[in-house]
Protein backbone atom coordinates (compact mmCIF):
# COMPACT_ATOMS: atom_id res chain seq x y z
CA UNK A 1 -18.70 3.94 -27.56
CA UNK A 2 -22.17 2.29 -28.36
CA UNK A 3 -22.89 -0.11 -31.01
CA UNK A 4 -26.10 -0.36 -33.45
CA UNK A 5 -25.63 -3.88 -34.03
CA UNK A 6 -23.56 -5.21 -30.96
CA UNK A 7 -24.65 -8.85 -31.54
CA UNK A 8 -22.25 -8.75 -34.40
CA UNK A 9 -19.68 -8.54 -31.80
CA UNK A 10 -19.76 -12.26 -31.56
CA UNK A 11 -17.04 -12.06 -34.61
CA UNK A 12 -14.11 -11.09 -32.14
CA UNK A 13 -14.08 -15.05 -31.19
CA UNK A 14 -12.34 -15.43 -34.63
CA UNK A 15 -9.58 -13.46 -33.53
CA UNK A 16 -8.05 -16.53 -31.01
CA UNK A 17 -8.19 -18.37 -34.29
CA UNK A 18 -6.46 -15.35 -35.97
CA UNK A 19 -3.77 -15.46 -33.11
CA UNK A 20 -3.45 -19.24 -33.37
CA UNK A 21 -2.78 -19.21 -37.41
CA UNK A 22 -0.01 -16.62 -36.94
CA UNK A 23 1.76 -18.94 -34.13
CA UNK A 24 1.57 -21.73 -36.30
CA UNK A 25 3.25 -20.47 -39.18
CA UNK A 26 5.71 -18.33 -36.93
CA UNK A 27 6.62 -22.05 -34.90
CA UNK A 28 6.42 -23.56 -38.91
CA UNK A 29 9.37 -20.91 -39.93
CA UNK A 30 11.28 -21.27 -36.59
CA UNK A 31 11.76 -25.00 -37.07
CA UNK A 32 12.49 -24.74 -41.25
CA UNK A 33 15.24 -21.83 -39.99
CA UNK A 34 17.04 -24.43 -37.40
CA UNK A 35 16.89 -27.35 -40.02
CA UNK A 36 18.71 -24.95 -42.63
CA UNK A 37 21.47 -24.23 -39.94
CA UNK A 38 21.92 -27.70 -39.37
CA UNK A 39 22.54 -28.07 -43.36
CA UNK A 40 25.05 -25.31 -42.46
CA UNK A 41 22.63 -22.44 -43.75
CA UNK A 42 23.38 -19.21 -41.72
CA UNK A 43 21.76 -16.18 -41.76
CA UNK A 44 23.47 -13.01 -42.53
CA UNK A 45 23.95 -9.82 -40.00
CA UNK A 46 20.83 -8.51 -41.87
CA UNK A 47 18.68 -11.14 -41.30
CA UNK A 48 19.03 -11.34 -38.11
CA UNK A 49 18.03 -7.79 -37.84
CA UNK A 50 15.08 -8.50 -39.36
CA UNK A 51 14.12 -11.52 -37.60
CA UNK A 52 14.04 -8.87 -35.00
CA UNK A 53 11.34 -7.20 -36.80
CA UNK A 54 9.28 -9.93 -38.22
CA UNK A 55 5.93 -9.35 -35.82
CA UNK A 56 6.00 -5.79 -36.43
CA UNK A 57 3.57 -6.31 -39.67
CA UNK A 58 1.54 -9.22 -38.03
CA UNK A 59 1.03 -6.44 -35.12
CA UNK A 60 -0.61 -4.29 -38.16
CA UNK A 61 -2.61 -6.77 -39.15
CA UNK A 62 -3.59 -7.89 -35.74
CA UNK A 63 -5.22 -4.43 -35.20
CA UNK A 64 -7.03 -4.15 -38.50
CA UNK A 65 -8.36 -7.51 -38.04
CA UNK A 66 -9.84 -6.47 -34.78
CA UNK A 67 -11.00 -2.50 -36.11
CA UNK A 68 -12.86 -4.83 -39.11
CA UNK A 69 -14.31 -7.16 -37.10
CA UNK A 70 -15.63 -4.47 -34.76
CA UNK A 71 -17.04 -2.21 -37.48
CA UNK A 72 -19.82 -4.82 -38.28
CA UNK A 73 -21.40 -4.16 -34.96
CA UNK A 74 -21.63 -0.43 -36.50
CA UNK A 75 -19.96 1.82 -33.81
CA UNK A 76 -21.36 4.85 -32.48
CA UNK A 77 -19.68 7.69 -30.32
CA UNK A 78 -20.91 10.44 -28.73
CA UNK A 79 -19.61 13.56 -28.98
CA UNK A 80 -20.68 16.68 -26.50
CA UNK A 81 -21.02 19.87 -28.43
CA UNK A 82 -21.23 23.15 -26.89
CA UNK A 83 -24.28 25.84 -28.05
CA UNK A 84 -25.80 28.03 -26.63
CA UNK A 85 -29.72 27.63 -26.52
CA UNK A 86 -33.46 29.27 -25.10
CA UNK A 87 -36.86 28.12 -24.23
CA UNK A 88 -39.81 30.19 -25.65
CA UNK A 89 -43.19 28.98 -24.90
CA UNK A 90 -46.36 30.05 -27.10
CA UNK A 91 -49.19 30.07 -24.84
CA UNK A 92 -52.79 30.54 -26.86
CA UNK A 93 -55.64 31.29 -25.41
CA UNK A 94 -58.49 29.11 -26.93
CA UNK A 95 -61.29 30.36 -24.66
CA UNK A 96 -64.80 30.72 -26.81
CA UNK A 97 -63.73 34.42 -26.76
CA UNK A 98 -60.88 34.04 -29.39
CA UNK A 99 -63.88 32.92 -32.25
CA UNK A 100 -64.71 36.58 -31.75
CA UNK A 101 -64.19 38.25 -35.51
CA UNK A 102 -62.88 42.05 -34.34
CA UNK A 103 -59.46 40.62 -35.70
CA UNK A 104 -60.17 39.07 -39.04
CA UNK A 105 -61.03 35.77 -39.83
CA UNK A 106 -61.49 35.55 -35.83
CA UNK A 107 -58.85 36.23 -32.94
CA UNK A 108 -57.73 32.70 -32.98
CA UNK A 109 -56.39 32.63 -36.93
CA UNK A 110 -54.80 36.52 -36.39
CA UNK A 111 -53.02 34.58 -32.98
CA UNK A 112 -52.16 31.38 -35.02
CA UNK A 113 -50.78 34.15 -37.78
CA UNK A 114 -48.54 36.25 -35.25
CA UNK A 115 -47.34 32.77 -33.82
CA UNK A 116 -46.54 31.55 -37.30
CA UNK A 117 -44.83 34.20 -38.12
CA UNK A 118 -42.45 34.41 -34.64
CA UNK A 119 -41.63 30.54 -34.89
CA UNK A 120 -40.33 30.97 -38.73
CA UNK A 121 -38.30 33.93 -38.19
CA UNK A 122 -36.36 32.28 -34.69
CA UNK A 123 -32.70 31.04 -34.76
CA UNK A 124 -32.57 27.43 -34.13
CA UNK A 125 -30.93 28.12 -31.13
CA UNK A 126 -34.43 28.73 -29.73
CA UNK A 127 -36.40 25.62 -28.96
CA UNK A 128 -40.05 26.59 -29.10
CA UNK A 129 -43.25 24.72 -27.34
CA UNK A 130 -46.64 25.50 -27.49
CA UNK A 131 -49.31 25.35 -24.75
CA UNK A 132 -53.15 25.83 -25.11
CA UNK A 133 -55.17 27.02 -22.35
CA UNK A 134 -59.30 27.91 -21.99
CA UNK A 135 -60.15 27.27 -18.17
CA UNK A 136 -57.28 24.73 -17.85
CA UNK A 137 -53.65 24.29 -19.30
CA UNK A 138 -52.38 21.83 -22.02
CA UNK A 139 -49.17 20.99 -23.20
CA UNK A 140 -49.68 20.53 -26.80
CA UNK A 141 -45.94 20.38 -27.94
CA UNK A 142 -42.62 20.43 -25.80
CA UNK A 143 -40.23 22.74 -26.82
CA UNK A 144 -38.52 21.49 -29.49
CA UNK A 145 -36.07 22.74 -32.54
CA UNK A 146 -38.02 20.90 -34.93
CA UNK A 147 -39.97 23.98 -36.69
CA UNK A 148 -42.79 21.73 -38.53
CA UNK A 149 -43.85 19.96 -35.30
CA UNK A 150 -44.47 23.53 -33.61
CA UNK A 151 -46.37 24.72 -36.98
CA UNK A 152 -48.25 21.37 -36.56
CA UNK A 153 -49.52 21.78 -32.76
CA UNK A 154 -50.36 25.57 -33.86
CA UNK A 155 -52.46 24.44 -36.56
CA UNK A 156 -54.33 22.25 -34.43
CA UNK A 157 -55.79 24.42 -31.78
CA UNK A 158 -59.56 25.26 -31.52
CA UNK A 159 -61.33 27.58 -29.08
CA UNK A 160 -63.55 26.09 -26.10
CA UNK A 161 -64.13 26.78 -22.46
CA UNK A 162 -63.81 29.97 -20.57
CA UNK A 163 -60.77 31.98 -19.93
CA UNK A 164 -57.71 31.59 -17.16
CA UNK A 165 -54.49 33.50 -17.59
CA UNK A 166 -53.27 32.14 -14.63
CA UNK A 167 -53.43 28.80 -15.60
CA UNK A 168 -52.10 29.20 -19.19
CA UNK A 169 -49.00 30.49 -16.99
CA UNK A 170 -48.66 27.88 -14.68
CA UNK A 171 -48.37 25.15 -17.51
CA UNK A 172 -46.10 27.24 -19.65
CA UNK A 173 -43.88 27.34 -16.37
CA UNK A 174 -44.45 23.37 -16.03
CA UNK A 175 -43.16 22.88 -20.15
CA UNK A 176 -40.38 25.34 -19.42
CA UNK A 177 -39.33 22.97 -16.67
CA UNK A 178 -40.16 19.68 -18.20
CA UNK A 179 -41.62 18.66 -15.19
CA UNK A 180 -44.96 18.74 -13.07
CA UNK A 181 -44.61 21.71 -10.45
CA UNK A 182 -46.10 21.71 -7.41
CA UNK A 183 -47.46 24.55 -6.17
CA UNK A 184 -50.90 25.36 -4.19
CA UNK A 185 -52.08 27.85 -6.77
CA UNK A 186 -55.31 29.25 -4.36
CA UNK A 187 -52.22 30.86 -2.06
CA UNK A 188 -50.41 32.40 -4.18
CA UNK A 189 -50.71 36.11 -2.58
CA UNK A 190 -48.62 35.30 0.29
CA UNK A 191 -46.72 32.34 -0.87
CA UNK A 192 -45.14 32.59 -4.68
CA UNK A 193 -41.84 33.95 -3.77
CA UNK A 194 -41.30 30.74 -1.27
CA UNK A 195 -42.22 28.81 -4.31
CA UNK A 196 -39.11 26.65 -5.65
CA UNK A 197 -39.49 25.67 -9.40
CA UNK A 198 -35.99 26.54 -9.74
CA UNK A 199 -34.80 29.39 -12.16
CA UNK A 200 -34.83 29.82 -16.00
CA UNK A 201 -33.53 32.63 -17.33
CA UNK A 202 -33.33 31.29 -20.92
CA UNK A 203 -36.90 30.72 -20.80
CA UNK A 204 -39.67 33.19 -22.00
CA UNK A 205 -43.53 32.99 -22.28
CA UNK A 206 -45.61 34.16 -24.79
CA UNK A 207 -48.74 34.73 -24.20
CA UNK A 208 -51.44 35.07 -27.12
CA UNK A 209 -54.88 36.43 -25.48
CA UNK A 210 -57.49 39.21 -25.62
CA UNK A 211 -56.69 39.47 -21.84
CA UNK A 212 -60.44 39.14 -20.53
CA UNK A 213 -59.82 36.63 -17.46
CA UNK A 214 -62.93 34.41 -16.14
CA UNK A 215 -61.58 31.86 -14.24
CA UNK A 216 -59.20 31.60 -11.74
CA UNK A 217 -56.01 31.49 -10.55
CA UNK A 218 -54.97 35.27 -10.15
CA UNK A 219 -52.77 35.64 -12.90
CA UNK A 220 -50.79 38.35 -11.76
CA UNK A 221 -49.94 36.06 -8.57
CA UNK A 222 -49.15 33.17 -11.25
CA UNK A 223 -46.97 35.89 -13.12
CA UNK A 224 -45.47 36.52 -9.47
CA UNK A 225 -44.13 32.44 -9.65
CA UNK A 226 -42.56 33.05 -13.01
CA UNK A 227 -40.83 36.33 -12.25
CA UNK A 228 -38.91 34.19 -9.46
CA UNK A 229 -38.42 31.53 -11.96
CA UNK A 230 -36.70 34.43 -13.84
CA UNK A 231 -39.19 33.71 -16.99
CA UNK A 232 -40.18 37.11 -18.47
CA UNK A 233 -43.86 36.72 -20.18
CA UNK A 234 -44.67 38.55 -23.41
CA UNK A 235 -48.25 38.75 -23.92
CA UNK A 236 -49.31 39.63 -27.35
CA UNK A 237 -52.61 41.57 -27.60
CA UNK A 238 -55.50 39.48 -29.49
CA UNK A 239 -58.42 41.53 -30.50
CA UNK A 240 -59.67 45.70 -30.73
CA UNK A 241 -60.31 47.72 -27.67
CA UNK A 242 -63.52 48.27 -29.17
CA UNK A 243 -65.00 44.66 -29.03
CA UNK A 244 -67.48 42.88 -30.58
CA UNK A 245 -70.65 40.41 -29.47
CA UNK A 246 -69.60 36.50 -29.60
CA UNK A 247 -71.89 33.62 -29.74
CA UNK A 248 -71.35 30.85 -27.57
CA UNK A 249 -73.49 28.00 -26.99
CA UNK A 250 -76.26 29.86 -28.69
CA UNK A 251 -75.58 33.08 -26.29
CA UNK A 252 -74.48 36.47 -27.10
CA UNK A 253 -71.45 37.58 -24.95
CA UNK A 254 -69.70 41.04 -25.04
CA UNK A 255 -66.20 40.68 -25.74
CA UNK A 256 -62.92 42.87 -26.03
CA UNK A 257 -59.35 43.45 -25.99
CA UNK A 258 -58.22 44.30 -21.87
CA UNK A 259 -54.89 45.43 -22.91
CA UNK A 260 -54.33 46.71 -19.20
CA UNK A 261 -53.75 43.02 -18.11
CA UNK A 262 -51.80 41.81 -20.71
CA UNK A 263 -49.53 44.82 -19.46
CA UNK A 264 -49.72 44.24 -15.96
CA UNK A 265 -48.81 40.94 -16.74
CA UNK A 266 -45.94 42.05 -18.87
CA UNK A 267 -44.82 44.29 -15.85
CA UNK A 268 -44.60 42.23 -13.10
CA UNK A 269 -41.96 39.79 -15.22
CA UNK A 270 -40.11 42.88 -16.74
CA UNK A 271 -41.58 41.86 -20.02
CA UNK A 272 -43.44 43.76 -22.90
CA UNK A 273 -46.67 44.09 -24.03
CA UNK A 274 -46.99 43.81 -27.73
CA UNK A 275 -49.98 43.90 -30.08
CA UNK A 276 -50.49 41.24 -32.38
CA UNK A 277 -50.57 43.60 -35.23
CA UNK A 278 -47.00 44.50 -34.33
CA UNK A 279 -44.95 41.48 -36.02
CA UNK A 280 -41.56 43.28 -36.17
CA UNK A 281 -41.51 44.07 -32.85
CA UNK A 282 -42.72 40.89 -31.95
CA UNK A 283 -39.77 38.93 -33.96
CA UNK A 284 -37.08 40.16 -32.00
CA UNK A 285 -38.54 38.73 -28.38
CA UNK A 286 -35.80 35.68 -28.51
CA UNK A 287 -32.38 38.72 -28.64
CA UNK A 288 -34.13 39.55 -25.04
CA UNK A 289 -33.57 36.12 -23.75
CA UNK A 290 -30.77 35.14 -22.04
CA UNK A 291 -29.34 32.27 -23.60
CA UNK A 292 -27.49 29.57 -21.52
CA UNK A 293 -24.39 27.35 -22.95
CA UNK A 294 -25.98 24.23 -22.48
CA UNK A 295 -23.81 20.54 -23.82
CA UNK A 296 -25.96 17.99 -25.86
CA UNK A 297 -24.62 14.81 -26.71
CA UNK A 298 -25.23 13.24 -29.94
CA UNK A 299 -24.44 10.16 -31.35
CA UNK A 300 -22.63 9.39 -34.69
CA UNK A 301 -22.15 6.54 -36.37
CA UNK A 302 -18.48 5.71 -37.62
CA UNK A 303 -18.39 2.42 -39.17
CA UNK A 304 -16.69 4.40 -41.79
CA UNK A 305 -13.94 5.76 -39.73
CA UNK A 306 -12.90 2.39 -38.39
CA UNK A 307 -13.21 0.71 -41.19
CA UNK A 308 -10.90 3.41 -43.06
CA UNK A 309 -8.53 2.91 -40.32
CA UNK A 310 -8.49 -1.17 -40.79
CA UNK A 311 -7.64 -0.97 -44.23
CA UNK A 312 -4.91 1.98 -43.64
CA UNK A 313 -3.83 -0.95 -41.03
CA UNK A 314 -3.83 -3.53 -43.68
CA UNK A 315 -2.15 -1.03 -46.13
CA UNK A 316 1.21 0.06 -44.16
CA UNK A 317 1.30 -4.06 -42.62
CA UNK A 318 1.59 -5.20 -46.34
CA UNK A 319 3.80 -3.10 -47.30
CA UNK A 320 6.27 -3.46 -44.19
CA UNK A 321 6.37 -7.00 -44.58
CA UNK A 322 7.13 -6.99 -48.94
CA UNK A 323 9.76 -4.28 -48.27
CA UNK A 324 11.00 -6.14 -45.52
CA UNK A 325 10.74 -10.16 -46.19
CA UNK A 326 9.62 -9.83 -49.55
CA UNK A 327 6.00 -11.48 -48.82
CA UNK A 328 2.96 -10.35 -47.49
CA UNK A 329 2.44 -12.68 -44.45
């Protein structure tokens, strides 16, 4: 148990006083009851009985005193719930390529669209981060359950720099692990299975890109890490086969859809490919993740609850002592 207010606590040093009051008037009675019996006042068989009882309702009070005083810190308890829950990580390519307008407005809105789409439609089971990546990798939202702070980081992406699959990997992996990995990323071909970033198989990647690498790492040696990790990768096709010309910079660069290493990709991490046109499909990536029971604790307050128990307290000590002595104290 945790308290909001614990300086409040203080009030417990009333309770000695509390204590010291009841003795008083318990010493106060005892010394009325022997004068009475010197008068030749005895008590009956009954009354002795309940003499017996007579701190039984103080003992009530005693508690509810203490629950009372307690509540005004504000008590909180935590209570460990439980659920079972996944990782899903939307990695967007925001190279210069994705302004290219084959996919209409550009590449970039019909990826923001698809993603849209995916986060609204999962369970809240699924916590869902987002990563952006040109020729480096940036977290731009931790997964999270909160749905509006996932729209949020979507809306906020904008295309720069050239393109590196690889790299848009190896953060996703790092967010999936809420951690910085460390890994030599230029030695991959020999090294990724020797590679510990420990294993998540209730995390997935997706991965939102026309596919055209132009910058290192290898990302099929990247996808190599997160198939050990046990992280499938979904990449979701951004753009037409057919192309179109892109200006960057005042340049004109040729630009299309490689679907062949979004698949690769998707092969090596027994994922699938899908195209970004393909929304249904697309919706139903989190029932291929394997969820893991997982325990949260949360705090909740219960003031309430204590209090309701103090006056319950109050309640049955009042009571015992009218029925019984025919006074409340």
């Amino acid at each position: 148990m945790s308290f909001i207010w614990p300086g409040m606590l203080v009030l417990l040093l009333a309770v000695p006083l509390f204590v010291a009051g009841y003795v008083s008037l318990v010493r106060y009675r005892t010394r009325r009851s022997r004068a009475l019996a010197a008068e030749g006042f005895v008590p009956t068989t009954s009354g002795q009985r309940l003499r017996r009882l007579r701190h039984v309702p103080f003992a009530f009070f005693f508690v509810a005193v203490v629950l009372l005083l307690v509540s005004f810190a504000r008590p909180e308890v935590s209570f460990s719930l439980p659920h079972k829950e996944g990782t899903v990580i939307l990695a967007f390519d925001v190279s210069n390529s994705m302004m290219a307008t084959d996919l209409k407005p550009t590449r970039i809105d019909a990826a923001k669209a698809a993603a849209r789409t995916f986060v609204e439609k999962q369970p809240k089971s699924i916590k869902i981060g987002v990563v952006a990546f040109s020729d480096g990798g940036l977290v731009t939202q931790p997964p999270t359950d909160v749905r509006p702070d996932v729209l949020a980081a979507i809306d906020r992406l904008a295309p720069q720099g050239a393109t590196s699959l690889g790299q848009g990997i190896f953060t996703s992996l790092n967010a999936i692990a809420g951690k910085p990995i460390t890994a030599d990323l230029s030695n991959l071909d020999s090294d990724a299975s020797n590679v510990d970033i420990g294993y998540y198989s209730s995390a997935a990647i997706v991965l939102l890109s026309d596919g055209q690498n132009t910058a290192s790492p290898d990302p099929l040696q990247v996808a190599k890490l997160a198939s050990v990790a046990g992280v499938h990768i979904y990449p979701i096709g951004i753009g037409s086969a057919q192309g179109t010309v892109v200006k960057v910079n005042g340049f004109s660069e040729a630009t299309a859809l490689d679907e062949q290493s979004l698949k690769d990709i998707a092969s090596v991490t027994n994922g699938v490919y899908f195209n970004a046109q393909d929304t249904d499909s697309l919706n139903n990536i989190y029932k291929k993740i394997d969820l893991k029971l997982a325990t949260d604790g949360k705090k909740t307050e219960v003031t309430g609850l204590v209090t309701g128990i103090s006056a319950l307290l109050l309640v049955m000590g009042g009571a015992l002592s009218l029925v019984w002595f025919g006074r409340l104290v």
